[in-house]
C-alpha atoms as a PDB file:
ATOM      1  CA  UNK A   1      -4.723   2.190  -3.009  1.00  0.00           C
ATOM      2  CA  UNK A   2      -1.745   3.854  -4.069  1.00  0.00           C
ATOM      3  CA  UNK A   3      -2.989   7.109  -3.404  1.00  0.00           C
ATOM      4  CA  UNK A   4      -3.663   5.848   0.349  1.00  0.00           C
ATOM      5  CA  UNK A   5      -0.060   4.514   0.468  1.00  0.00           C
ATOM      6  CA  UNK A   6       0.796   7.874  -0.444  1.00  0.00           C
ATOM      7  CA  UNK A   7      -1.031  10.121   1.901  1.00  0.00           C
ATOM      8  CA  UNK A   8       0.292   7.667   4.390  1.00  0.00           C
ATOM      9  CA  UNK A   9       4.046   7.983   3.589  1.00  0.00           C
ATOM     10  CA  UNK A  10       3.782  11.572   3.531  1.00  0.00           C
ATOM     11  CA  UNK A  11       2.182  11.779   6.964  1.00  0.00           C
ATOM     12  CA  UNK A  12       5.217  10.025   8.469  1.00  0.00           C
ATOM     13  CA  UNK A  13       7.472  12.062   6.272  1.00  0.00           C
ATOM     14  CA  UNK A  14       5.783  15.162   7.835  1.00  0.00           C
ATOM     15  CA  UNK A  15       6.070  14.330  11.644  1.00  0.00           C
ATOM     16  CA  UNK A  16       9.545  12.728  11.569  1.00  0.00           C
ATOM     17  CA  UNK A  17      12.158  12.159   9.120  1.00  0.00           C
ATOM     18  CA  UNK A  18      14.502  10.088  11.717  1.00  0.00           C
ATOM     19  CA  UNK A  19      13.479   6.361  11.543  1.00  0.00           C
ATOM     20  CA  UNK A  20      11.306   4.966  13.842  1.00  0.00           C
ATOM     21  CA  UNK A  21       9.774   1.287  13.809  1.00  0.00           C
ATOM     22  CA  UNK A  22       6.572   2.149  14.190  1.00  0.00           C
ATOM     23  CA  UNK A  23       6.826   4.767  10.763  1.00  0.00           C
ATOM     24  CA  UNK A  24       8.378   1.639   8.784  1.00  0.00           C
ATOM     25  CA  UNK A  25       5.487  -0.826  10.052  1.00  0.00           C
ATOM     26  CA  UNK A  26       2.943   2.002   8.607  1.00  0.00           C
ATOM     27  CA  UNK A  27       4.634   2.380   5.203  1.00  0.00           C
ATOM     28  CA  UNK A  28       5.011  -1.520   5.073  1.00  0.00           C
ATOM     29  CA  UNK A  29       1.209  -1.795   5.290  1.00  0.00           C
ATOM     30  CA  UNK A  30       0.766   0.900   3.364  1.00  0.00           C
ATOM     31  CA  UNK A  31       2.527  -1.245   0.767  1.00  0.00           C
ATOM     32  CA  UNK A  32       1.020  -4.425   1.572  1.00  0.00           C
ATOM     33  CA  UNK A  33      -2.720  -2.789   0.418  1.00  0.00           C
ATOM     34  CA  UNK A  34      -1.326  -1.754  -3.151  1.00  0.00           C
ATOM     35  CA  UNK A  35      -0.297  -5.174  -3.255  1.00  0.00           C
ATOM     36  CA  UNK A  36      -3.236  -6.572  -2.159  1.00  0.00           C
ATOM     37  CA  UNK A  37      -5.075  -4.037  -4.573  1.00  0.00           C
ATOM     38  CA  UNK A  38      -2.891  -5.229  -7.315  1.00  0.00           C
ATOM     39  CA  UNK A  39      -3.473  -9.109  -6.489  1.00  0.00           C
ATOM     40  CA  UNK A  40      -7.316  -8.552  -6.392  1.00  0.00           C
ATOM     41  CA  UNK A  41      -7.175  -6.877 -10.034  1.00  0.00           C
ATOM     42  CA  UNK A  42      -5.620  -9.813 -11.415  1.00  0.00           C
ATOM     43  CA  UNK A  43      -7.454 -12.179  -9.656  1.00  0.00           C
ATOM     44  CA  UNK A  44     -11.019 -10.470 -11.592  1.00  0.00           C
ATOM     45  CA  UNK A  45      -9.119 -10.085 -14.849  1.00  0.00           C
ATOM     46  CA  UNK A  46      -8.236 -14.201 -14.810  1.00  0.00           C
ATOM     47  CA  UNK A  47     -11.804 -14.544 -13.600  1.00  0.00           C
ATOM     48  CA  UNK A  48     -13.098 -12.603 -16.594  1.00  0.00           C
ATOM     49  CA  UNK A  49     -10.800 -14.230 -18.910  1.00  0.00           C
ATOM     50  CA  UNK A  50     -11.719 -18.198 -17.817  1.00  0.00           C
ATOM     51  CA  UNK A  51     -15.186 -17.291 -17.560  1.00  0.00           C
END
């Protein structure tokens, strides 16, 4: 997931560097599935552990 939060950061980036709400909403879900990503890891792990 963090390589998709990348390639999506550096897509903005590339078409505009001024700020526009619609770039920050992408980057903000871009962050939100890393997140998820990371939340879903530790969810098995503690799965794996109690089980």
């Amino acid at each position: 997931m963090e390589l998709a939060n990348t390639a999506i950061e550096t897509v903005v980036d590339r078409i505009s560097e001024e700020t526009h709400p619609l770039s920050k909403k992408a980057k903000y879900i871009g962050s939100a599935m890393v997140f998820f990503a990371i939340m879903m890891a530790l969810l098995v792990w503690v799965l794996m552990l109690l089980g």
